[in-house]
C-alpha atoms as a PDB file:
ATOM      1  CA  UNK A   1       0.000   0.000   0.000  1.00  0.00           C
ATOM      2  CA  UNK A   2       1.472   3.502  -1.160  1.00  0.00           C
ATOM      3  CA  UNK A   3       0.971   6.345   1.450  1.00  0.00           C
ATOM      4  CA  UNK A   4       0.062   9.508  -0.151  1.00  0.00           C
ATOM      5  CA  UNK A   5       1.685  13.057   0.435  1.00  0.00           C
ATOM      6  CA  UNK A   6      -2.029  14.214   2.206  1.00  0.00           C
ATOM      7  CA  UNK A   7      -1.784  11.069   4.920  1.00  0.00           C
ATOM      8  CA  UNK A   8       1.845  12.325   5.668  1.00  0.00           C
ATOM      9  CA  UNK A   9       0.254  15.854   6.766  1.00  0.00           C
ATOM     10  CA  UNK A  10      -2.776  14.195   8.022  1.00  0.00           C
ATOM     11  CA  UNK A  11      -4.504  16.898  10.855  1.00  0.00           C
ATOM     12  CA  UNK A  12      -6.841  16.367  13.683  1.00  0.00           C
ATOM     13  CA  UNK A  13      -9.440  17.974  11.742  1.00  0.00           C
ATOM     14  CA  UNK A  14      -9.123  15.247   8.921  1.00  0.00           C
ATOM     15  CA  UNK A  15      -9.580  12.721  11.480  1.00  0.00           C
ATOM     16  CA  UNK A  16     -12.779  14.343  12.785  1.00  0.00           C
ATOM     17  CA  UNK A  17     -14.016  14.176   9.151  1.00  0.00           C
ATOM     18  CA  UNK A  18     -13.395  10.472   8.601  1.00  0.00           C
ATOM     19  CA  UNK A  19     -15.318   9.906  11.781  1.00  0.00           C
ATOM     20  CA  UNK A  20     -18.255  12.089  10.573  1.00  0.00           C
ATOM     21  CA  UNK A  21     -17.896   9.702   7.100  1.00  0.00           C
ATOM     22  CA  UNK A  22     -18.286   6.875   9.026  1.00  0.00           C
ATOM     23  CA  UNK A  23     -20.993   8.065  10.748  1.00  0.00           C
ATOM     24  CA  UNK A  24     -22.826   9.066   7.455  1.00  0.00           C
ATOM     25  CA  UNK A  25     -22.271   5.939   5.883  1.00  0.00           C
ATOM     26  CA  UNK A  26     -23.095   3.871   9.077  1.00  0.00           C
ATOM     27  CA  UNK A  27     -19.598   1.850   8.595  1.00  0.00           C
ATOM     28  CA  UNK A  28     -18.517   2.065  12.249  1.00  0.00           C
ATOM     29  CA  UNK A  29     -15.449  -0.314  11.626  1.00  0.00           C
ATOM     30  CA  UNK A  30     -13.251   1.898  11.115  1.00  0.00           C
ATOM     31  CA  UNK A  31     -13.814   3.860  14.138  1.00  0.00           C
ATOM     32  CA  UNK A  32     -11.398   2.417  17.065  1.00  0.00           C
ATOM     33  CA  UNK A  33      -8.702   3.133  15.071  1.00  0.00           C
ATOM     34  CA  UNK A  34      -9.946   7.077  14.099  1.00  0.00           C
ATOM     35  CA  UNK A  35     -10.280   7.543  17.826  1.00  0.00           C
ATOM     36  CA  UNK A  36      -6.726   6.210  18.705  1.00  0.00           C
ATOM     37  CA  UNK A  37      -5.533   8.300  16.114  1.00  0.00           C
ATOM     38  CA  UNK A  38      -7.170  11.475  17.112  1.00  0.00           C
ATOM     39  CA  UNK A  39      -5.914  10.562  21.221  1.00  0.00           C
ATOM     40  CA  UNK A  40      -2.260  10.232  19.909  1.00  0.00           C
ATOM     41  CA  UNK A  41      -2.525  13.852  18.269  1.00  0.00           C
ATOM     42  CA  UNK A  42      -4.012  15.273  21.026  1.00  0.00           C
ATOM     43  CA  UNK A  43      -1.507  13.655  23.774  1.00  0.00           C
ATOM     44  CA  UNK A  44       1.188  15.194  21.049  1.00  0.00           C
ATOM     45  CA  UNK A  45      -0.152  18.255  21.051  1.00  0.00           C
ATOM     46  CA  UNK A  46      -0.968  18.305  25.055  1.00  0.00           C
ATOM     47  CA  UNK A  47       2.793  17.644  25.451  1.00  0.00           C
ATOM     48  CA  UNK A  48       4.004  19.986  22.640  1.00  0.00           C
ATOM     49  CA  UNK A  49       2.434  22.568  24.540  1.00  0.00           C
ATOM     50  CA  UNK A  50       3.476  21.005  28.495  1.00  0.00           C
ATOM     51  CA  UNK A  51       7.164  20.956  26.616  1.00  0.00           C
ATOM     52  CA  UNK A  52       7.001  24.771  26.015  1.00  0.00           C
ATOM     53  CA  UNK A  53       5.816  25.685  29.677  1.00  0.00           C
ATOM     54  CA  UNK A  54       9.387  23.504  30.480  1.00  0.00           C
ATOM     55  CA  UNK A  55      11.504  26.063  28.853  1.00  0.00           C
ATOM     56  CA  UNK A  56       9.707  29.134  29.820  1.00  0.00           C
ATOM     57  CA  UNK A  57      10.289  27.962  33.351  1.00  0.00           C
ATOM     58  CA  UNK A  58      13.852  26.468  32.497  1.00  0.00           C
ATOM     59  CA  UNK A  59      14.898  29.704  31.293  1.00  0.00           C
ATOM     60  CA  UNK A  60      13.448  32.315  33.800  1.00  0.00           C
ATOM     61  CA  UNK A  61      15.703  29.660  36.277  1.00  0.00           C
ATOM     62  CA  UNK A  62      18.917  30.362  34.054  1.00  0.00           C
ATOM     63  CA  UNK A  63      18.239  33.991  34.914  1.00  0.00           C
ATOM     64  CA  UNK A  64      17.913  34.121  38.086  1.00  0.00           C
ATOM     65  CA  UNK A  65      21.143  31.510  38.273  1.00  0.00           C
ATOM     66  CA  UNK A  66      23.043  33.859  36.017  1.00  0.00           C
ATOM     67  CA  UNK A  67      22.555  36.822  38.102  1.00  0.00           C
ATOM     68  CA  UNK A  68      23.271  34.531  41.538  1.00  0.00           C
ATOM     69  CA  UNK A  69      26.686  34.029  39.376  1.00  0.00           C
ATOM     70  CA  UNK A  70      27.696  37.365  38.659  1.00  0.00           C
ATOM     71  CA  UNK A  71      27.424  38.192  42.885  1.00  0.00           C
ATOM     72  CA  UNK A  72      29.195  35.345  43.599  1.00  0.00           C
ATOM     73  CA  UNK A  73      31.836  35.613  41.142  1.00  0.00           C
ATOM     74  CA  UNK A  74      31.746  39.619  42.320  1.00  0.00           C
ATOM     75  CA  UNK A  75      32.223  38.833  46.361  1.00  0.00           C
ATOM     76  CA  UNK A  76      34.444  36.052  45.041  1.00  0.00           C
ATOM     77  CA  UNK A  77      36.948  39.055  43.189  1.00  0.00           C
ATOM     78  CA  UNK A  78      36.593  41.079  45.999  1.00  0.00           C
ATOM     79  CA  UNK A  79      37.257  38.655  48.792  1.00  0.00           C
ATOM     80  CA  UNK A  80      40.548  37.694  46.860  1.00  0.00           C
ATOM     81  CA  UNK A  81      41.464  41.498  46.100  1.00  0.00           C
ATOM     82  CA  UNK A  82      41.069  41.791  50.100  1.00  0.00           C
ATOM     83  CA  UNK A  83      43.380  38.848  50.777  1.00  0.00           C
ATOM     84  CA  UNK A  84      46.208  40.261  48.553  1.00  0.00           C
ATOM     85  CA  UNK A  85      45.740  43.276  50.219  1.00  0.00           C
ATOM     86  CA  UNK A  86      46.638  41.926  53.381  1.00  0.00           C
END
């Protein structure tokens, strides 16, 4: 069986309408496997979007680590410009 370009780029929404097909026709065999597909591309999508909230936080962390740096690496400088001067 050759795959066409369309099934490659297949969307939720093209799910939904096979499922509205089936209903029209009455041919509900089909339909186990239209739901599972429509639950993986809504788990991918759930995570796409739980993976974004990640780096938002990830990065607002790297800030506030980056700016604990700098005052450490300051008090650091100044603790060892103290020492020499003693």
């Amino acid at each position: 069986m050759i795959l066409s370009i369309d099934y490659l780029n297949r969307t939720l929404c093209d799910v939904l309408e096979d499922m509205r097909k089936c209903d029209l026709t009455k041919n509900y065999s089909p339909m186990l496997g239209l739901i599972e597909e429509a639950q993986i591309m809504g788990n991918k999508m759930e995570a796409g979007l739980n993976d974004k909230r990640d780096v938002k936080r990830y990065r607002n962390e790297l800030k506030k680590l980056q700016k604990q740096y700098k005052k450490l690496s300051a008090k650091k400088e100044a603790l060892e410009e103290e020492l020499e001067n003693e």
